[in-house]
C-alpha atoms as a PDB file:
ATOM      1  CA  UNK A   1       7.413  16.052  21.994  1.00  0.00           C
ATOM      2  CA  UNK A   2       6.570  19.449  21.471  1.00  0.00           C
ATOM      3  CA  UNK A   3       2.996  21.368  22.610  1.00  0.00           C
ATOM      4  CA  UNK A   4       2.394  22.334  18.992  1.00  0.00           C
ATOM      5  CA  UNK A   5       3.165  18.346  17.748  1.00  0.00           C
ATOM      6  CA  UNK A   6       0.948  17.195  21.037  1.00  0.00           C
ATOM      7  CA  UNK A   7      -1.883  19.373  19.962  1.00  0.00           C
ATOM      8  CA  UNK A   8      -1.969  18.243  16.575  1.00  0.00           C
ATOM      9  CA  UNK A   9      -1.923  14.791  17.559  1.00  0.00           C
ATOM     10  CA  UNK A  10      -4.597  14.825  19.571  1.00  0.00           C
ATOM     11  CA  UNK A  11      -6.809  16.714  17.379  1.00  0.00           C
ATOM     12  CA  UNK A  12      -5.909  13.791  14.740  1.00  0.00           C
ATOM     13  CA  UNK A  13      -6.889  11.410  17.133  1.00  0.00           C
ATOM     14  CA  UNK A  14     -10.621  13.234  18.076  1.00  0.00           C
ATOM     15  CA  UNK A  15     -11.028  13.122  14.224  1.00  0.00           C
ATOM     16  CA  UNK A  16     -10.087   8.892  14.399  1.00  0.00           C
ATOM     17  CA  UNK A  17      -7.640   9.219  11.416  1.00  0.00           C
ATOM     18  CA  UNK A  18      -5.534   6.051  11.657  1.00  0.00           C
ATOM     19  CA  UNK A  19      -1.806   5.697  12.999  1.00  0.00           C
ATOM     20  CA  UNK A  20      -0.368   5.418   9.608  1.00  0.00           C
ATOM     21  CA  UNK A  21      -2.841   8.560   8.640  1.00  0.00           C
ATOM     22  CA  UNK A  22      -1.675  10.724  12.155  1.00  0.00           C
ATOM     23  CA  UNK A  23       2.077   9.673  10.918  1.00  0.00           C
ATOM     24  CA  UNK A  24       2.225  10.560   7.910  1.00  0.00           C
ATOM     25  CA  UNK A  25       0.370  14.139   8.815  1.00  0.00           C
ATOM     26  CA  UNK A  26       2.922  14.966  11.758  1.00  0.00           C
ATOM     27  CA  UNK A  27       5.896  14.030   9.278  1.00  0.00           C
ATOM     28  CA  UNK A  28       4.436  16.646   6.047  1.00  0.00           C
ATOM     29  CA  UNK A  29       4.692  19.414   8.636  1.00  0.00           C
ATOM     30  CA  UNK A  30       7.711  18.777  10.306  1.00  0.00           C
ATOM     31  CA  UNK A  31       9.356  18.768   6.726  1.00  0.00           C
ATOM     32  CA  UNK A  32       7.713  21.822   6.371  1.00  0.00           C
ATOM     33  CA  UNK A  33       9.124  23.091   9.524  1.00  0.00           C
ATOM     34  CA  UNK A  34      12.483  21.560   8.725  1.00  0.00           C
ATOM     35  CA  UNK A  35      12.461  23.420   5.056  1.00  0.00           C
ATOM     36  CA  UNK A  36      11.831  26.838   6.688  1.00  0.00           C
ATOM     37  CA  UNK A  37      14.006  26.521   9.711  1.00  0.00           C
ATOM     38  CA  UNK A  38      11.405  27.324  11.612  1.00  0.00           C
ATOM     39  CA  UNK A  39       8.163  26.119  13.792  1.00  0.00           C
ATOM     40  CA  UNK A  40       5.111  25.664  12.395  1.00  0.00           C
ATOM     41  CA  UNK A  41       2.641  28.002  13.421  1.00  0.00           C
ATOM     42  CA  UNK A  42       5.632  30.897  12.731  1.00  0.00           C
ATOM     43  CA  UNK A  43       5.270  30.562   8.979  1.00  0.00           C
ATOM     44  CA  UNK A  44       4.058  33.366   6.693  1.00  0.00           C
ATOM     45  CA  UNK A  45       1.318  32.440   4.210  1.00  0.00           C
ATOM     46  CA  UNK A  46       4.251  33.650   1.432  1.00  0.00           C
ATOM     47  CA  UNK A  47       6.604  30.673   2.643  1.00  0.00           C
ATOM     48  CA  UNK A  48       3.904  28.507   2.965  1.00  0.00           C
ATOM     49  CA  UNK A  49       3.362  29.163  -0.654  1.00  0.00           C
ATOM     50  CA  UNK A  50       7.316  29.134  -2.081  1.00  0.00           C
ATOM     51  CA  UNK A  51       7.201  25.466  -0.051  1.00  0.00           C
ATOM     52  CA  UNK A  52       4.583  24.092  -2.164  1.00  0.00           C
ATOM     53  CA  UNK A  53       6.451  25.463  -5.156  1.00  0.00           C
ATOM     54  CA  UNK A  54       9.494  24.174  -3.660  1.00  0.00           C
ATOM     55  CA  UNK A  55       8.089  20.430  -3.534  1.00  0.00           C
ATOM     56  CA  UNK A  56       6.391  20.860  -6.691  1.00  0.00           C
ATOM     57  CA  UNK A  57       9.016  22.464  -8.999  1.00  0.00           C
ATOM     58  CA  UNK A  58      12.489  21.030  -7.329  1.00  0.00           C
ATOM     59  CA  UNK A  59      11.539  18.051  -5.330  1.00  0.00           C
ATOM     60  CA  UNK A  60       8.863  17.132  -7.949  1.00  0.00           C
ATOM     61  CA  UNK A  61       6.822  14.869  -5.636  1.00  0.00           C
ATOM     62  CA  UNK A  62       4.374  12.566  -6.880  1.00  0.00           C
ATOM     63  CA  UNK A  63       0.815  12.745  -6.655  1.00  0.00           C
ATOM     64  CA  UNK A  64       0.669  10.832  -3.843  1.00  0.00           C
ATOM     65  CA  UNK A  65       3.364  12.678  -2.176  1.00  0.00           C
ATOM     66  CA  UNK A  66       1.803  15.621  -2.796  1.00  0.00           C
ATOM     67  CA  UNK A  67      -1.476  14.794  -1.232  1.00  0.00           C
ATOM     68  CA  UNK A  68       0.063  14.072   1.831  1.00  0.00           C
ATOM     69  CA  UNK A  69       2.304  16.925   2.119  1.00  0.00           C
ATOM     70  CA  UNK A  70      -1.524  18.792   0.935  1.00  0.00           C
ATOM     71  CA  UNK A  71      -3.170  17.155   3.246  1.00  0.00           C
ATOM     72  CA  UNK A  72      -1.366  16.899   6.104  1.00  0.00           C
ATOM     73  CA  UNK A  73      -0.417  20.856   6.409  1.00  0.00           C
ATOM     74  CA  UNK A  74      -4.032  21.901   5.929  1.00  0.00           C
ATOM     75  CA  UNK A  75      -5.151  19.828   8.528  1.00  0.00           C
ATOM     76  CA  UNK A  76      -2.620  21.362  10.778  1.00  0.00           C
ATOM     77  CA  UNK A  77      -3.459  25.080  10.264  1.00  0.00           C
ATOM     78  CA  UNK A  78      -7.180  24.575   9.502  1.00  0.00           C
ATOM     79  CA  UNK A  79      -7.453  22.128  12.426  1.00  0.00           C
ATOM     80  CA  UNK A  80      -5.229  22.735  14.889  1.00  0.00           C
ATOM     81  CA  UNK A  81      -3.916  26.733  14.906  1.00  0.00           C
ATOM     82  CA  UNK A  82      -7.664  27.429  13.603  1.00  0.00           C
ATOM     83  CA  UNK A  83      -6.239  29.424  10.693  1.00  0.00           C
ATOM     84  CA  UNK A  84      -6.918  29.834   7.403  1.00  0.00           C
ATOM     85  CA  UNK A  85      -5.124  30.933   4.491  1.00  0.00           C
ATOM     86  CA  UNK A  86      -5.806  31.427   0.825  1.00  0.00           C
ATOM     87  CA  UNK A  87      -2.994  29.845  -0.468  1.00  0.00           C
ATOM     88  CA  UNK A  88      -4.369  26.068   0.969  1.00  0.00           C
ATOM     89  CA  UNK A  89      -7.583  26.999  -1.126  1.00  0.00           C
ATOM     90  CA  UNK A  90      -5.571  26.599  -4.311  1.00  0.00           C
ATOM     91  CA  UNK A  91      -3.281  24.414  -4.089  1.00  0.00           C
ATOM     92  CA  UNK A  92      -3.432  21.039  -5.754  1.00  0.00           C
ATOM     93  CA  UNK A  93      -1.640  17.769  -6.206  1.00  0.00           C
ATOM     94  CA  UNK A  94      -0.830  16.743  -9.639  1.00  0.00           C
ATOM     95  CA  UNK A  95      -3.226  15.155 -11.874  1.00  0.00           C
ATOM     96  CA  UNK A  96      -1.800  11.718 -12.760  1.00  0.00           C
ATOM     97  CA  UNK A  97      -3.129   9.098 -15.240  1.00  0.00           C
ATOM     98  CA  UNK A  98      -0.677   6.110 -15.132  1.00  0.00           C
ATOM     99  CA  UNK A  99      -1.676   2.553 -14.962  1.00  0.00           C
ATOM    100  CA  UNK A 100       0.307   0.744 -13.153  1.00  0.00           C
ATOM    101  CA  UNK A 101       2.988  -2.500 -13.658  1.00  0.00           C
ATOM    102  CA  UNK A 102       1.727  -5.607 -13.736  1.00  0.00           C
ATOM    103  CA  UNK A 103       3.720  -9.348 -13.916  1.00  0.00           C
ATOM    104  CA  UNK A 104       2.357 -12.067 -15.556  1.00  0.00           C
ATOM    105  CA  UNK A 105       1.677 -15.235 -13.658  1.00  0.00           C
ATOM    106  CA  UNK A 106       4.695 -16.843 -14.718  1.00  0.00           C
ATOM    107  CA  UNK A 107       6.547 -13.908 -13.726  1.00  0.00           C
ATOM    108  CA  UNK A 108       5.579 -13.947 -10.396  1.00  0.00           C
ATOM    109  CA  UNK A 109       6.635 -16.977  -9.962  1.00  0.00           C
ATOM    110  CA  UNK A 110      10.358 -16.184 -10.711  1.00  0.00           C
ATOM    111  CA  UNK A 111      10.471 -13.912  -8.774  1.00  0.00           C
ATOM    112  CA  UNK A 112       9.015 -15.786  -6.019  1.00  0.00           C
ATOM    113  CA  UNK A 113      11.300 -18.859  -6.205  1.00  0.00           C
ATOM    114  CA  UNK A 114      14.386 -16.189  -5.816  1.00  0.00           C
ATOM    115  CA  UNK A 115      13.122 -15.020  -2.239  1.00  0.00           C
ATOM    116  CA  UNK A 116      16.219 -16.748  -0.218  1.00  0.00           C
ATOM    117  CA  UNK A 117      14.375 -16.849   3.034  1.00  0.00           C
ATOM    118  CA  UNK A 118      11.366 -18.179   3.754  1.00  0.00           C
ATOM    119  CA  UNK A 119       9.807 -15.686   6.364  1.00  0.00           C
ATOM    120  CA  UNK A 120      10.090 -13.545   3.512  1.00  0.00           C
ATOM    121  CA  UNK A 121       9.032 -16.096   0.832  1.00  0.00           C
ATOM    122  CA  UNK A 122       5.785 -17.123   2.347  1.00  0.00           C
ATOM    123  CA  UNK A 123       4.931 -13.206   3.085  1.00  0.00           C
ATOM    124  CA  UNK A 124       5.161 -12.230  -0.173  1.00  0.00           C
ATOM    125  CA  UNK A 125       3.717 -15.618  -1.394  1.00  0.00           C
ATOM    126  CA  UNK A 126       0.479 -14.658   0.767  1.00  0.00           C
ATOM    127  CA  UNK A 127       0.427 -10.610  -0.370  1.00  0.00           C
ATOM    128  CA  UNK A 128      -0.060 -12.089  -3.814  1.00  0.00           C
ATOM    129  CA  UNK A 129      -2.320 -15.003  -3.215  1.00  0.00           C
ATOM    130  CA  UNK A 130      -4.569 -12.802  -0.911  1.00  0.00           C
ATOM    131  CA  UNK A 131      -4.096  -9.069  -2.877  1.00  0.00           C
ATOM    132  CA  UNK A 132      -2.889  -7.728   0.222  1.00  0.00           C
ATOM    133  CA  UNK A 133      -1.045  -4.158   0.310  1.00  0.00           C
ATOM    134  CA  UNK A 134       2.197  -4.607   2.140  1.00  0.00           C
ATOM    135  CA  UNK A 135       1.319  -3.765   5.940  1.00  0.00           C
ATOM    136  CA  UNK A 136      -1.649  -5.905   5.343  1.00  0.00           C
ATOM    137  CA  UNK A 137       0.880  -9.098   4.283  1.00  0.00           C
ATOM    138  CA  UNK A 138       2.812  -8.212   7.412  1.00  0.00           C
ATOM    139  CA  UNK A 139       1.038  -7.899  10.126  1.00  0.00           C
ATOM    140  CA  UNK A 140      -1.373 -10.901   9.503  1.00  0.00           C
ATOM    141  CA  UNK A 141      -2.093 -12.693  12.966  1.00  0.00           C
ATOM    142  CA  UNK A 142      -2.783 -16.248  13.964  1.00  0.00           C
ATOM    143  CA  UNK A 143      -6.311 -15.499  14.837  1.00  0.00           C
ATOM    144  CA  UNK A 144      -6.627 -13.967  10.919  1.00  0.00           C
ATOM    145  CA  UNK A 145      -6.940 -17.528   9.608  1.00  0.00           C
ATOM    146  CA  UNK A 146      -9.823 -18.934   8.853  1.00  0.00           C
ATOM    147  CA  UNK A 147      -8.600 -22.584   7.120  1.00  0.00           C
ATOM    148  CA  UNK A 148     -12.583 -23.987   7.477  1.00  0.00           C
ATOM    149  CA  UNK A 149     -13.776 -21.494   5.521  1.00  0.00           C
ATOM    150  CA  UNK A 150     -10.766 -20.613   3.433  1.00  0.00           C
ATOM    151  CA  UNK A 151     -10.622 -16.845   4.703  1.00  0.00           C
ATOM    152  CA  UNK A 152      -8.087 -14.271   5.541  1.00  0.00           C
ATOM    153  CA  UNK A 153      -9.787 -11.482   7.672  1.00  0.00           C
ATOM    154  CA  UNK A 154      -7.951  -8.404   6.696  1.00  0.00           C
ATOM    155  CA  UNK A 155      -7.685  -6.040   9.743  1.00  0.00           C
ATOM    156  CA  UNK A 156      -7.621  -2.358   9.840  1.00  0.00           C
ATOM    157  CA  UNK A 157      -7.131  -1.864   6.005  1.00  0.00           C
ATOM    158  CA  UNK A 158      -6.811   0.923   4.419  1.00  0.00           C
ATOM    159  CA  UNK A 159      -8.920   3.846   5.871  1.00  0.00           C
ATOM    160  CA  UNK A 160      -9.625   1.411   9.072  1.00  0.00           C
ATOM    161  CA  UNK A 161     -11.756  -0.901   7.415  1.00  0.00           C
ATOM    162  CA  UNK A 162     -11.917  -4.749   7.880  1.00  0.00           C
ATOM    163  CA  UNK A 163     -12.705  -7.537   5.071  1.00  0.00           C
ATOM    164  CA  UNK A 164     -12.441 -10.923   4.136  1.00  0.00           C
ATOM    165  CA  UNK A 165     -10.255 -12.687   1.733  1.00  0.00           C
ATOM    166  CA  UNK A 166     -10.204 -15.915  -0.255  1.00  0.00           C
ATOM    167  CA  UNK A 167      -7.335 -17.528   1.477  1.00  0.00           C
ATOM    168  CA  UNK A 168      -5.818 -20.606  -1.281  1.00  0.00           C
ATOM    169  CA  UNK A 169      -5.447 -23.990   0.067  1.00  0.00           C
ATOM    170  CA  UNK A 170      -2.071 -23.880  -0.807  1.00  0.00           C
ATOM    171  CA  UNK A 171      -1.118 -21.162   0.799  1.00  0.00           C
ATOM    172  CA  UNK A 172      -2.776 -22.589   4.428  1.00  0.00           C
ATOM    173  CA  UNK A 173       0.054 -24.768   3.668  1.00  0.00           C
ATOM    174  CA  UNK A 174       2.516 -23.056   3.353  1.00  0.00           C
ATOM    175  CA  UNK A 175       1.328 -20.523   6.661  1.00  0.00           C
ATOM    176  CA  UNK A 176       1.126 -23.370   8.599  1.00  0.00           C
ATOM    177  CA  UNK A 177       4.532 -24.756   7.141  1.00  0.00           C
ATOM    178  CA  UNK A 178       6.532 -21.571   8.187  1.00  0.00           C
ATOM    179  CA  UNK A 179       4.289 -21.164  11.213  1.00  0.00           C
ATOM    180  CA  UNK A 180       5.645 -24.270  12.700  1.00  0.00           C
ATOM    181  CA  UNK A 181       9.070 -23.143  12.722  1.00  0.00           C
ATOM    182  CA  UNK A 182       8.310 -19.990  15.400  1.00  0.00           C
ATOM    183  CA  UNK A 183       5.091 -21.130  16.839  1.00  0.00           C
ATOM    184  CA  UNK A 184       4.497 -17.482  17.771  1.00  0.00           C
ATOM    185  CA  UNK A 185       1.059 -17.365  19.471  1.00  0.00           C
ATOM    186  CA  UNK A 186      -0.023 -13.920  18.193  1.00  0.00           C
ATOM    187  CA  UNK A 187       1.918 -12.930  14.819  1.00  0.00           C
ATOM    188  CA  UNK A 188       2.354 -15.204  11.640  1.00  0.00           C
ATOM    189  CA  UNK A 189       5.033 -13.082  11.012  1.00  0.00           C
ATOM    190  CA  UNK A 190       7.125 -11.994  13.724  1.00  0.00           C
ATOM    191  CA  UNK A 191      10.060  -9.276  13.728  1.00  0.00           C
ATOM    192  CA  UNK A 192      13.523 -10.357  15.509  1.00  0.00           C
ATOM    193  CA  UNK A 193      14.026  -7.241  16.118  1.00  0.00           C
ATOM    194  CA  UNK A 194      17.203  -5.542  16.794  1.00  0.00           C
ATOM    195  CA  UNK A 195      18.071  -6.908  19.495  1.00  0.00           C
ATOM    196  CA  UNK A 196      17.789 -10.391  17.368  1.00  0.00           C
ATOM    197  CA  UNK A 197      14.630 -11.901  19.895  1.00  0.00           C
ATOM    198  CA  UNK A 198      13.376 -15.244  19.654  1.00  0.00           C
ATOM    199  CA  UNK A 199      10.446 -15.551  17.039  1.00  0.00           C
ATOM    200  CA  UNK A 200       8.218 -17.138  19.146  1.00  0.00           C
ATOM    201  CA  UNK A 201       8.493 -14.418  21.969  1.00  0.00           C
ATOM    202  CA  UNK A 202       8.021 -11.486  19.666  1.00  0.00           C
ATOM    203  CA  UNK A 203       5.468  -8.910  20.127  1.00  0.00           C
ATOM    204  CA  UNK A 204       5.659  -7.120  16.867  1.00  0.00           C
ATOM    205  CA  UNK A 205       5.027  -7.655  13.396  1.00  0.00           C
ATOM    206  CA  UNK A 206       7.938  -8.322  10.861  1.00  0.00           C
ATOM    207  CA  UNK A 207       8.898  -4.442   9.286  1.00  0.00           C
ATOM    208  CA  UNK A 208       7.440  -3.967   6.244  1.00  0.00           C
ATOM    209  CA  UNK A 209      10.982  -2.340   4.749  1.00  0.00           C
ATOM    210  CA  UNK A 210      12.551  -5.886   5.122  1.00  0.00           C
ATOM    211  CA  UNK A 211      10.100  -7.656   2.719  1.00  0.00           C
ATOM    212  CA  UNK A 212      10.824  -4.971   0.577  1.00  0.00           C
ATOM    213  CA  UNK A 213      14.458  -5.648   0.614  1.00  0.00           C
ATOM    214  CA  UNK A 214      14.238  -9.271  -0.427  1.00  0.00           C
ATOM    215  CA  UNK A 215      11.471  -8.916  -3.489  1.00  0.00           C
ATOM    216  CA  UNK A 216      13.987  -5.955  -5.242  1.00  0.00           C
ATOM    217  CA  UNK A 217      16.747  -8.696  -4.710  1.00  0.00           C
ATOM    218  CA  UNK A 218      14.895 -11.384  -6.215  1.00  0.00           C
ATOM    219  CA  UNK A 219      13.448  -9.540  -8.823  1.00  0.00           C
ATOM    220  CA  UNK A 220      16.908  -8.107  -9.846  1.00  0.00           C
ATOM    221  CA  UNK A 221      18.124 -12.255  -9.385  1.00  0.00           C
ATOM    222  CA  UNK A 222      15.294 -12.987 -12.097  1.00  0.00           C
ATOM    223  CA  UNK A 223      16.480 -10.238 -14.548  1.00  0.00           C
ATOM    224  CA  UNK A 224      13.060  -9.081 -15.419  1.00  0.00           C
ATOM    225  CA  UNK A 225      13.079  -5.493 -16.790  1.00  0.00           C
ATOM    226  CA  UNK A 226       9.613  -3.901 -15.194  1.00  0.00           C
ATOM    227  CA  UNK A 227       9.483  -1.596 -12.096  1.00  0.00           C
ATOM    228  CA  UNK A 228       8.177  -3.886 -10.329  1.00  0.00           C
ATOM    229  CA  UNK A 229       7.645  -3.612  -6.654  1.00  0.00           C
ATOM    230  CA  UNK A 230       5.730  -5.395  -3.652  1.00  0.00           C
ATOM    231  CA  UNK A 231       2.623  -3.321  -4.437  1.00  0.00           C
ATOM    232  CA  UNK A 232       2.557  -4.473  -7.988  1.00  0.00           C
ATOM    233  CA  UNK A 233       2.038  -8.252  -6.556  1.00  0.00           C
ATOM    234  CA  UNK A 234      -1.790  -6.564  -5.284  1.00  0.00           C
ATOM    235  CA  UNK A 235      -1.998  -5.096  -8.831  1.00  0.00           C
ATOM    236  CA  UNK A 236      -1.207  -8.309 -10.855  1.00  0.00           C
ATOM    237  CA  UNK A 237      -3.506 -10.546  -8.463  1.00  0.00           C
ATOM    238  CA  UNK A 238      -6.651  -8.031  -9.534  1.00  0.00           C
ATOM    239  CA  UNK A 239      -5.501  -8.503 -13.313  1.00  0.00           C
ATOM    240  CA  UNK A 240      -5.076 -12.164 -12.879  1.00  0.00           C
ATOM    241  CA  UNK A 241      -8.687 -12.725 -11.315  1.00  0.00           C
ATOM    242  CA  UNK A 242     -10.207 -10.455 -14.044  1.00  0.00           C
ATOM    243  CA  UNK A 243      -8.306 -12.271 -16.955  1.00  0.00           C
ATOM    244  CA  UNK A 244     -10.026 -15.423 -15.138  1.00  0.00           C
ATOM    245  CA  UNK A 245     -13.139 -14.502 -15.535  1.00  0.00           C
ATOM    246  CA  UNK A 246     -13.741 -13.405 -11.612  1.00  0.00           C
ATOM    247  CA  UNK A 247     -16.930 -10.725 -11.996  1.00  0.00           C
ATOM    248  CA  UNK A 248     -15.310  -6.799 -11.481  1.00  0.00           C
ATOM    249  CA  UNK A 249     -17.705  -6.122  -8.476  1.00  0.00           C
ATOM    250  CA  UNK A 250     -16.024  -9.207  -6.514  1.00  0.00           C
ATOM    251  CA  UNK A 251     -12.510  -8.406  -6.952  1.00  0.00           C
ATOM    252  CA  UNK A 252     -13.271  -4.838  -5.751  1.00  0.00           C
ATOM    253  CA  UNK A 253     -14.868  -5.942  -2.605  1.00  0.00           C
ATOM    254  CA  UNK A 254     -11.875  -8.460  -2.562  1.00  0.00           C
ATOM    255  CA  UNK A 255      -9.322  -5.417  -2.751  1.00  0.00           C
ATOM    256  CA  UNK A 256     -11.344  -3.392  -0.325  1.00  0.00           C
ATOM    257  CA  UNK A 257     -12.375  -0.652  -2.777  1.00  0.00           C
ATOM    258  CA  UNK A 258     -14.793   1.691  -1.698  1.00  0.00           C
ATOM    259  CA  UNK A 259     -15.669   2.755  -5.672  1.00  0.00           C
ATOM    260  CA  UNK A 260     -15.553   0.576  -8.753  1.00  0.00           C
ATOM    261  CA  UNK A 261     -13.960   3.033 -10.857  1.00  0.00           C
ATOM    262  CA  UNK A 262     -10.719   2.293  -8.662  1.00  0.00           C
ATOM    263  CA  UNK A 263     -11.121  -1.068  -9.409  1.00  0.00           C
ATOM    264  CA  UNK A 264     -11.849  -1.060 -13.367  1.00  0.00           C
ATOM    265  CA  UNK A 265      -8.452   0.190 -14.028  1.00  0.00           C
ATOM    266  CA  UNK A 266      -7.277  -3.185 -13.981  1.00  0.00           C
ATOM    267  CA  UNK A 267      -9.904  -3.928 -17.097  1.00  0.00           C
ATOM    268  CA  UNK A 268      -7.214  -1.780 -19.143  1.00  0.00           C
ATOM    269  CA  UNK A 269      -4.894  -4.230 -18.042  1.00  0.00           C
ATOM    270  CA  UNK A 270      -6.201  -7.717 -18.841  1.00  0.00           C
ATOM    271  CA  UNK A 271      -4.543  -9.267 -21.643  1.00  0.00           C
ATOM    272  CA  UNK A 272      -7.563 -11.208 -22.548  1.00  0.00           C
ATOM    273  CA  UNK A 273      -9.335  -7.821 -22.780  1.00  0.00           C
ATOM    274  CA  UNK A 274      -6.938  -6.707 -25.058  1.00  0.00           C
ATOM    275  CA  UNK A 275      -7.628  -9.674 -27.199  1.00  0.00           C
ATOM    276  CA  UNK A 276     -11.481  -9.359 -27.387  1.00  0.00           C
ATOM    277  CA  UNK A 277     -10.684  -5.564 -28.555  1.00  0.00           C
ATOM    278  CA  UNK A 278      -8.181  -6.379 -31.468  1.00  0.00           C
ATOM    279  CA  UNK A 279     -11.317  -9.091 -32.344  1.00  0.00           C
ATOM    280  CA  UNK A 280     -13.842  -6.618 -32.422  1.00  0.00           C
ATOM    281  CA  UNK A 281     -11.826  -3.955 -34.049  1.00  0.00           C
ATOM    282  CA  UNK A 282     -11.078  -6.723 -37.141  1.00  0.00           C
ATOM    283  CA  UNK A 283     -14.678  -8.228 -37.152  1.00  0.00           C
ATOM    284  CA  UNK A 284     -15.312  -4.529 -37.528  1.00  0.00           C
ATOM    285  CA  UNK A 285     -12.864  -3.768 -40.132  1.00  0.00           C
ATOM    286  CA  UNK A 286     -13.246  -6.524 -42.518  1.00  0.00           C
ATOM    287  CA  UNK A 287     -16.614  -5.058 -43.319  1.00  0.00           C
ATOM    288  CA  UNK A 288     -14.901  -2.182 -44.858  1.00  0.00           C
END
């Protein structure tokens, strides 16, 4: 590890950004570094600028992409070399507006009942039941499971915050089912690793690029045409509760949310929302 990479680190750290925060950081810069062929702290405000072009106009990174990249290099000049420069001022990510792709219920199902294995059935089976984000599914632990009260304490979620879950009898079932088969006393979903370990004597979590792998099989095995992905399981769960009739201001503390204009996208999504709009619009109208 370089000074200039040990530096930065450690001035993520003092600031408590999370791992996956610190990671992504060190990663926008060495890209940076890697585009310009050369370190860091040597590049001109004038490349720094023709880079964010670069990403922009020929990689055409998403918004999220973006603000990483954004982020992550301002933090490093700003922060760690204690420099400033004009061009960090004005740069921006791209303003997006898309709502994203939700499965209906029966969908979901499909797609679940393709998942060949069932480590990777019963994750996925718990990221929707619970409206966990991926890492969240994967690195659930024993001690996360609260069957008396029907709970799933979600650990270091997004940002670093903790919450609790509804946790469906049926899936207790079907954690316990699969649990029984490893008996691994610390991770309900442990990795084999490369090295092809033992469940039950793993130390780490199941990789999150794995579970990935099996739901784009089995939702090209179920020959549904949306662009779906694990993430859209969280975003169909939140539509599903709200087409229920589960209160806005629950779901969002469900989803770990910190504003409720994050959460009431998903009210543009509801098909029973969609219904009560075409009714209004022709109680309206047949006054005319």
């Amino acid at each position: 590890m370089t000074e200039l990479r040990k530096r930065m680190i450690e001035c993520l750290q003092l600031r408590g950004l999370s791992e996956r925060t610190q990671e992504a950081y060190v990663r926008a810069v060495r890209q940076l570094a890697d585009h310009c062929h050369k370190s860091p702290d040597l590049i001109s405000e004038e490349e720094l600028g023709q880079y964010f072009l670069h990403i922009k106009n020929v990689k055409k990174y998403s918004r999220a992409a973006s603000t990483i990249a954004i982020c992550g290099i301002k933090f490093f000049y700003e922060k760690t070399l204690n420099r400033e420069f004009t061009t960090l001022k004005l740069v921006r990510a791209p303003s997006e507006k898309k709502l994203p792709v939700i499965l209906s219920v029966e969908e979901v199902q499909r797609i679940l009942r393709e998942v060949r294995l069932p480590r990777y059935r019963v994750c996925l089976s718990t990221i929707y039941s619970c409206g966990l984000r991926l890492q969240e599914g994967t690195h659930i632990q024993v001690r996360d499971i609260d069957s008396g009260r029907g709970m799933l304490h979600v650990r270091h979620g997004k940002g670093g915050k903790d919450r609790y879950v509804p946790l469906p009898e049926r899936t207790v079932e079907l954690l316990r089912e699969y649990w029984v088969t490893h008996r691994n006393p610390a991770w309900m979903f442990p990795s084999e690793g490369r090295v092809h370990v033992e469940l039950k004597n793993s130390i780490e979590p199941m990789h999150k690029s794995s579970v990935q792998h099996a739901f784009r099989a089995a939702l090209k095995a179920t020959k549904i045409n949306k662009a779906a992905s694990v993430h859209t399981l969280r975003h169909s769960w939140a539509t599903h509760l709200l087409e229920a009739g589960v209160n806005l201001r629950l779901i969002q503390e469900y989803l770990g949310h910190s504003s409720p204009t994050t959460t009431s996208i998903y009210t543009h999504l509801t098909a029973r929302a969609e219904d009560l709009g075409r009714e209004a619009i022709n109680r309206i109208m047949s006054e005319l």
